[in-house]
C-alpha atoms as a PDB file:
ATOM      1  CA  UNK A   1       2.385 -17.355  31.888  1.00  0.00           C
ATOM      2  CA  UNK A   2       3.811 -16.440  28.532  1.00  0.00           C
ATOM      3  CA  UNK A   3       2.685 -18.299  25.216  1.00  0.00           C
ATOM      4  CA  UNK A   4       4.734 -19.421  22.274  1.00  0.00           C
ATOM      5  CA  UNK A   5       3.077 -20.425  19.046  1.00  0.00           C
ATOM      6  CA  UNK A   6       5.339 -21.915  15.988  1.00  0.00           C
ATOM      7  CA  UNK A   7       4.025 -22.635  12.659  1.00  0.00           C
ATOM      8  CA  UNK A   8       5.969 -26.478  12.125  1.00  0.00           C
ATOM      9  CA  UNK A   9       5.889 -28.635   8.497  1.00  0.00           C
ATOM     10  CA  UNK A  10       3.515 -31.546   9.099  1.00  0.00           C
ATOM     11  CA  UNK A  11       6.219 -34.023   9.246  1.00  0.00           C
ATOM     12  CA  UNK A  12       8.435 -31.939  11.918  1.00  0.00           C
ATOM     13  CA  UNK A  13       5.665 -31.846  14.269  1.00  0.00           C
ATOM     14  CA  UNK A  14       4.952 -35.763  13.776  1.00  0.00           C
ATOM     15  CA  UNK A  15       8.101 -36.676  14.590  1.00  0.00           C
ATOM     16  CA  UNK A  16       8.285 -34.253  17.582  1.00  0.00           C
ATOM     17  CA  UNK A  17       5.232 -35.521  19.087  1.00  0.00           C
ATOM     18  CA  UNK A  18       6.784 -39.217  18.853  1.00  0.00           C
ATOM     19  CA  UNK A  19       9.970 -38.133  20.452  1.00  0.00           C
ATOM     20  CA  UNK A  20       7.556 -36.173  23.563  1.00  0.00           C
ATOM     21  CA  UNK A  21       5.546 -39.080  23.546  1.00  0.00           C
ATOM     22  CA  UNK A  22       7.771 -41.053  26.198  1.00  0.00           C
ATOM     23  CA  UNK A  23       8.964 -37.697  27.837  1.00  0.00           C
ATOM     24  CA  UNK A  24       5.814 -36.510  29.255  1.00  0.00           C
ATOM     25  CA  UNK A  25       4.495 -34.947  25.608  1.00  0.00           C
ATOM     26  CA  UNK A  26       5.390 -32.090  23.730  1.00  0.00           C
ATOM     27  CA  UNK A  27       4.719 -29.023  26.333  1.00  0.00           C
ATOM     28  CA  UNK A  28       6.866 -30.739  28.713  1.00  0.00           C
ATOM     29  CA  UNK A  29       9.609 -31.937  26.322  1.00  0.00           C
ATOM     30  CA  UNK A  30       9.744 -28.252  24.948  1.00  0.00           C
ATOM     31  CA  UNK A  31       9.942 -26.472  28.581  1.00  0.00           C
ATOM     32  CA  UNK A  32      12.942 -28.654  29.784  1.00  0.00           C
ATOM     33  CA  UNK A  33      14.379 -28.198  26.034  1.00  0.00           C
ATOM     34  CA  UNK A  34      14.171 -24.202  26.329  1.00  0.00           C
ATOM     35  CA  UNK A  35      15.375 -24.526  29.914  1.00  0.00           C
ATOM     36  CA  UNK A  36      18.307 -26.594  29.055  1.00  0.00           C
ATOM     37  CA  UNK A  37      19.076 -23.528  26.299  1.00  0.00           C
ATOM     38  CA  UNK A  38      18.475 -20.930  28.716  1.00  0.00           C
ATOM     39  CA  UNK A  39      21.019 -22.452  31.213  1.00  0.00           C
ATOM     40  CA  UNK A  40      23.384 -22.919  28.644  1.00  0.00           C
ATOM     41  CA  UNK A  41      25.982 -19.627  27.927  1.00  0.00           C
ATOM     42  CA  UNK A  42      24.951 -18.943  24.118  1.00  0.00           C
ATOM     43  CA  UNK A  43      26.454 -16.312  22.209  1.00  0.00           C
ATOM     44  CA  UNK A  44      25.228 -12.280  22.475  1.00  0.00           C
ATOM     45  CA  UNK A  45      22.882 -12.030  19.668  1.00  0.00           C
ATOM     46  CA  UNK A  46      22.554  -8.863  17.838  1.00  0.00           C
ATOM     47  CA  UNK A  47      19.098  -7.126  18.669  1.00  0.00           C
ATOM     48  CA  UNK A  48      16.493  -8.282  16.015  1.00  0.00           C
ATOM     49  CA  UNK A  49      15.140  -5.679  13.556  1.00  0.00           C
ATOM     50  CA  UNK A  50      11.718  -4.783  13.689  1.00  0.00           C
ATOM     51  CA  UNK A  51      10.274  -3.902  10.409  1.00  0.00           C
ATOM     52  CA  UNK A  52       8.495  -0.789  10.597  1.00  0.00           C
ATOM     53  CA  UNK A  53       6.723  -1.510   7.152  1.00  0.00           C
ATOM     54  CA  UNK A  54       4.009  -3.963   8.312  1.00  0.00           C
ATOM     55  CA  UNK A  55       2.431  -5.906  10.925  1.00  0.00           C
ATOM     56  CA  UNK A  56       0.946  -9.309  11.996  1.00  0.00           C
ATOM     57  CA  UNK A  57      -2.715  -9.096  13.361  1.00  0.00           C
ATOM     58  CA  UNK A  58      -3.996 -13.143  14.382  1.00  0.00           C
ATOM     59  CA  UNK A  59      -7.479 -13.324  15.493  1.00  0.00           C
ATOM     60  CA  UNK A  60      -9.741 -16.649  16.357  1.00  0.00           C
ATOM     61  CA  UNK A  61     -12.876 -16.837  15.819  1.00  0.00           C
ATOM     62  CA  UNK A  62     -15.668 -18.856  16.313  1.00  0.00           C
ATOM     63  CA  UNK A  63     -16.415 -21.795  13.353  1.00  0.00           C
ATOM     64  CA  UNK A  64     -19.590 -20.325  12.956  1.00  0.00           C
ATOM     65  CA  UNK A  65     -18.034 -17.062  12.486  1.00  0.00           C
ATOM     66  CA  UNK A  66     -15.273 -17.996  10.622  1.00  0.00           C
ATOM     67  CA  UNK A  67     -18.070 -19.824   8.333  1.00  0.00           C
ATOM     68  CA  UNK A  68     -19.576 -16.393   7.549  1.00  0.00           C
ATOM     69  CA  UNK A  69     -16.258 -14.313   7.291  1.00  0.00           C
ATOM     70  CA  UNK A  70     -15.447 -16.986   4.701  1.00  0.00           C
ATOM     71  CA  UNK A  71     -18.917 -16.787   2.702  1.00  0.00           C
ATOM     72  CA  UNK A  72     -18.871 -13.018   3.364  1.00  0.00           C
ATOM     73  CA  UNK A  73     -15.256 -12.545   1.786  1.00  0.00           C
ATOM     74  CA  UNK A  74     -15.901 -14.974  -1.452  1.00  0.00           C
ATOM     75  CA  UNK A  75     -18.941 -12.364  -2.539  1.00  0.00           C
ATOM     76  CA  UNK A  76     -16.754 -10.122  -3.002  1.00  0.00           C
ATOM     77  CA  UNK A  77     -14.017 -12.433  -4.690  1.00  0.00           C
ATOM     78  CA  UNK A  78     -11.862 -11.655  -1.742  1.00  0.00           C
ATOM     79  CA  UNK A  79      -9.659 -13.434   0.922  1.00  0.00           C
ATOM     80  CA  UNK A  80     -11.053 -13.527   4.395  1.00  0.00           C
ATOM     81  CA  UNK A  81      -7.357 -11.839   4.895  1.00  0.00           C
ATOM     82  CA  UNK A  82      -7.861  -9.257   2.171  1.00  0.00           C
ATOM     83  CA  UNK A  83     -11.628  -8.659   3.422  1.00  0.00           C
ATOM     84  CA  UNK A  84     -10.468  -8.216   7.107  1.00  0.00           C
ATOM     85  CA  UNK A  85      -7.911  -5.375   6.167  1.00  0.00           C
ATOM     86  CA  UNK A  86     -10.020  -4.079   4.061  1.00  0.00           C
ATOM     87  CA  UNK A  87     -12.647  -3.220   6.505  1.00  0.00           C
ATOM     88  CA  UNK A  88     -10.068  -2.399   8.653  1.00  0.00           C
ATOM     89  CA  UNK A  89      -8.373   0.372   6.013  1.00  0.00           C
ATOM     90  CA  UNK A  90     -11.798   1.669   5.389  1.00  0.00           C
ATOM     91  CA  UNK A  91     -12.299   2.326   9.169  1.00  0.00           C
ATOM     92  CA  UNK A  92      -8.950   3.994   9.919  1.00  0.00           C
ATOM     93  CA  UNK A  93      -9.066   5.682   6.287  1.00  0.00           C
ATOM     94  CA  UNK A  94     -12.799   6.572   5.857  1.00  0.00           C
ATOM     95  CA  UNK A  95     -11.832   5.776   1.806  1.00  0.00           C
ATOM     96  CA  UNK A  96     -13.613   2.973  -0.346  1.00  0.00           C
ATOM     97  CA  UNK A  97     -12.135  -0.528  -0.344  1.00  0.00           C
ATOM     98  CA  UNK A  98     -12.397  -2.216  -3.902  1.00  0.00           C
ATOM     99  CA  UNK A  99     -12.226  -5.570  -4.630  1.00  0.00           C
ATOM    100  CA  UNK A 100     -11.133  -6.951  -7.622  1.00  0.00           C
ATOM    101  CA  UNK A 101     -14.401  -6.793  -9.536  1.00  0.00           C
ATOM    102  CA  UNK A 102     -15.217  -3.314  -8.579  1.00  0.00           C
ATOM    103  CA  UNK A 103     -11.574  -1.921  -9.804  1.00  0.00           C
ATOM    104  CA  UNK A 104     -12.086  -3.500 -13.121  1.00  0.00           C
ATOM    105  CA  UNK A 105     -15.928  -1.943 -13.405  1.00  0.00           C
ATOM    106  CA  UNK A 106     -14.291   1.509 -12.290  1.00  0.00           C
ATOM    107  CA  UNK A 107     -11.421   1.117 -15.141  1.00  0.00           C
ATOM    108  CA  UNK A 108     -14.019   0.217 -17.632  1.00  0.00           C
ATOM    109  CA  UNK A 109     -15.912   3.356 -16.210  1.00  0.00           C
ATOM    110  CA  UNK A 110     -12.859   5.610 -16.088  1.00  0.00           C
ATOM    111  CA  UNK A 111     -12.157   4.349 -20.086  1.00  0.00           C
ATOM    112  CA  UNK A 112     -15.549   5.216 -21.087  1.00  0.00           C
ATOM    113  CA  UNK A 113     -15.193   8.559 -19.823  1.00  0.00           C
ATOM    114  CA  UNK A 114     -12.045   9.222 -21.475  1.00  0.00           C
ATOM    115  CA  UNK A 115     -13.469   8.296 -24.951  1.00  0.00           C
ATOM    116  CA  UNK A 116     -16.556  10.677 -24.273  1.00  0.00           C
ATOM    117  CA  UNK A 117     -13.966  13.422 -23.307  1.00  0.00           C
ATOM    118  CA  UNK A 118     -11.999  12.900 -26.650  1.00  0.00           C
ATOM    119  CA  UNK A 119     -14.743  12.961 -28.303  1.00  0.00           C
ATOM    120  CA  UNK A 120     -16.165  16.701 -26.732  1.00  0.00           C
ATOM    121  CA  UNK A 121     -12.427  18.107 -27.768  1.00  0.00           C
ATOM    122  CA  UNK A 122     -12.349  16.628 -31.053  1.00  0.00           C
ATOM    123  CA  UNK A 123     -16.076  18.756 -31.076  1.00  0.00           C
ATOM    124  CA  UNK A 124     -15.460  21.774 -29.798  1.00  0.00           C
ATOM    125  CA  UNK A 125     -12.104  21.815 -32.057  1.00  0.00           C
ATOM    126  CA  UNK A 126     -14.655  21.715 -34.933  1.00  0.00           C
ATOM    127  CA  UNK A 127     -16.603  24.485 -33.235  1.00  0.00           C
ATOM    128  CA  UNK A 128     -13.937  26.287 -32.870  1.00  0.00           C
ATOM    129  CA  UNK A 129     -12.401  26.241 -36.259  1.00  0.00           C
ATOM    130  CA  UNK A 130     -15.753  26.076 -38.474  1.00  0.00           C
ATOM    131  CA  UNK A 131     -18.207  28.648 -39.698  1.00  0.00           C
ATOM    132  CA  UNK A 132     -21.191  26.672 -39.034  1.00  0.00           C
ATOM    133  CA  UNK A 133     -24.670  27.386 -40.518  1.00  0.00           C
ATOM    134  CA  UNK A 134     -27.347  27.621 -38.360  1.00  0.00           C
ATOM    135  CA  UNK A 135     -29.023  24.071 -38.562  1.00  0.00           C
ATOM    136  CA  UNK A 136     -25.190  22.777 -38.509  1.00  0.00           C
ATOM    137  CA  UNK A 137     -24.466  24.411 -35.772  1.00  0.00           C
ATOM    138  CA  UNK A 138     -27.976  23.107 -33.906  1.00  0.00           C
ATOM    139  CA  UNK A 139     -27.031  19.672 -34.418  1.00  0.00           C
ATOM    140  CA  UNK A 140     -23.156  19.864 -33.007  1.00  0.00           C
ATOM    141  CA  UNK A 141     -24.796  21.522 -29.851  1.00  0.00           C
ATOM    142  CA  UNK A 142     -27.144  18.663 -29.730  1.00  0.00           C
ATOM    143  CA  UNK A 143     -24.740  15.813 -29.895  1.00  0.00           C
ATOM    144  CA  UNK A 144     -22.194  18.434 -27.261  1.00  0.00           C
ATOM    145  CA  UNK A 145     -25.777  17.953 -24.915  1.00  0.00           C
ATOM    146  CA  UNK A 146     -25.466  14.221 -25.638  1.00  0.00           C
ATOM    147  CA  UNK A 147     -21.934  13.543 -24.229  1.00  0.00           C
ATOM    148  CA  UNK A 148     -22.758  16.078 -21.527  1.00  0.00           C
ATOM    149  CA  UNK A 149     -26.175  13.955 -20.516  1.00  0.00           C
ATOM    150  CA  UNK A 150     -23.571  10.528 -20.883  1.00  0.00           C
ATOM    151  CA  UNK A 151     -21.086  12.341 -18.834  1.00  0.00           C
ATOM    152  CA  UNK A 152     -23.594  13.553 -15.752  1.00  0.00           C
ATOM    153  CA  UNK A 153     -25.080   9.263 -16.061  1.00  0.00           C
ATOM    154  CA  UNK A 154     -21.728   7.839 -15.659  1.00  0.00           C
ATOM    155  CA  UNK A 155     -20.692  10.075 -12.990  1.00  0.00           C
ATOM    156  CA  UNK A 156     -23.986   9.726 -11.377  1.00  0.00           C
ATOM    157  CA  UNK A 157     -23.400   5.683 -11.355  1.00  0.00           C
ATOM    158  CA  UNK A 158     -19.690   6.123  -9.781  1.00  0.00           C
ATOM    159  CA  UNK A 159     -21.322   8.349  -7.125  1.00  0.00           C
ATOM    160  CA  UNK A 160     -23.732   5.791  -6.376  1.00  0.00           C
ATOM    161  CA  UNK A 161     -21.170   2.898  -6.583  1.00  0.00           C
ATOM    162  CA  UNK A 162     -18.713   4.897  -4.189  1.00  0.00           C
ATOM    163  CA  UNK A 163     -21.544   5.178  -1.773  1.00  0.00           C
ATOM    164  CA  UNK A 164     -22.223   1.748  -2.190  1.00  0.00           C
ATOM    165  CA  UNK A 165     -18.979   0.612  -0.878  1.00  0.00           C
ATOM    166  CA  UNK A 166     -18.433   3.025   1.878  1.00  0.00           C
ATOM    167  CA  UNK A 167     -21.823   1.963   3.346  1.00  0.00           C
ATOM    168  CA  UNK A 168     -21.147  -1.553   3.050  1.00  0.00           C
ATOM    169  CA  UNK A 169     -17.868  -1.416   4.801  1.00  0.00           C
ATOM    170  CA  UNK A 170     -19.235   0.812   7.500  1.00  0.00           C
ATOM    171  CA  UNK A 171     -19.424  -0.050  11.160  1.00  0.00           C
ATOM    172  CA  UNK A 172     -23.351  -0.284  11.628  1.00  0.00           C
ATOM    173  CA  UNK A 173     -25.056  -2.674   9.406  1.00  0.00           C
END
């Protein structure tokens, strides 16, 4: 047998179940209303549009697991919604899933790296353009090795972040 499920206002459904109540209750009152509309000659209807864009996945689960989907999802500042497709995406994408806390820590990341990058070209401009003594010279490679020892940390961190998120999304624990 085929199921229908309908998402009804509060109200609606209250004053449903009072009208089923004397009529056998509300799967009976609802077969013999769809029957009665079935019988009846209604109108062709134009075939219904399916959007190709998205889709509707429902799942039950268990309290208790619905309990730890729910405590799972809030460490990470997410929906249990937006935490189900994104272990989902990760699976059929194999690319990292960030919540809303790790994109703001990877902006501040990607920023940081920008400055240190502006501030290599506004150095090797100088290099470029300057006769530099020796000792002069020493110290502008120094501070060059600086931003290049920043650079390799920061990069180092993302890497480790990255792998960070793909393992926690993956399939074994």
């Amino acid at each position: 047998m085929d199921r229908i499920t309908l998402r009804l206002p509060p109200d609606l459904i209250r004053r449903f179940d009072t009208a089923a109540a004397g009529q056998g209750g509300r799967s009976r009152l609802l077969r013999r209303l769809m029957e009665g509309a079935a019988q009846a000659s209604l109108p062709t209807a134009e075939p219904a549009r399916v959007a190709a864009s998205s889709g509707k996945l429902t799942l039950r689960l268990a309290e208790a697991d619905l309990a730890l989907l729910e405590a799972e999802a809030g460490a990470l500042g997410l929906s249990r919604t937006q935490w189900a497709v994104a272990l989902i995406r990760r699976r059929l994408h194999g690319r990292p899933q960030l919540g809303r806390p790790e994109a703001i820590a990877f902006i501040a990341v990607q920023r940081e790296l920008r400055r240190i990058g502006v501030n290599i070209n506004q150095i090797a401009r100088a290099l470029n353009t300057a006769v530099l003594e020796g000792s002069v010279l020493d110290l502008e490679m120094a501070q060059l090795g600086a931003f290049q020892a920043e650079i390799r940390d920061h990069l180092g961190g993302l890497r480790q972040a990255f792998e960070g998120n793909l393992a926690y999304w993956a399939a074994e624990p």
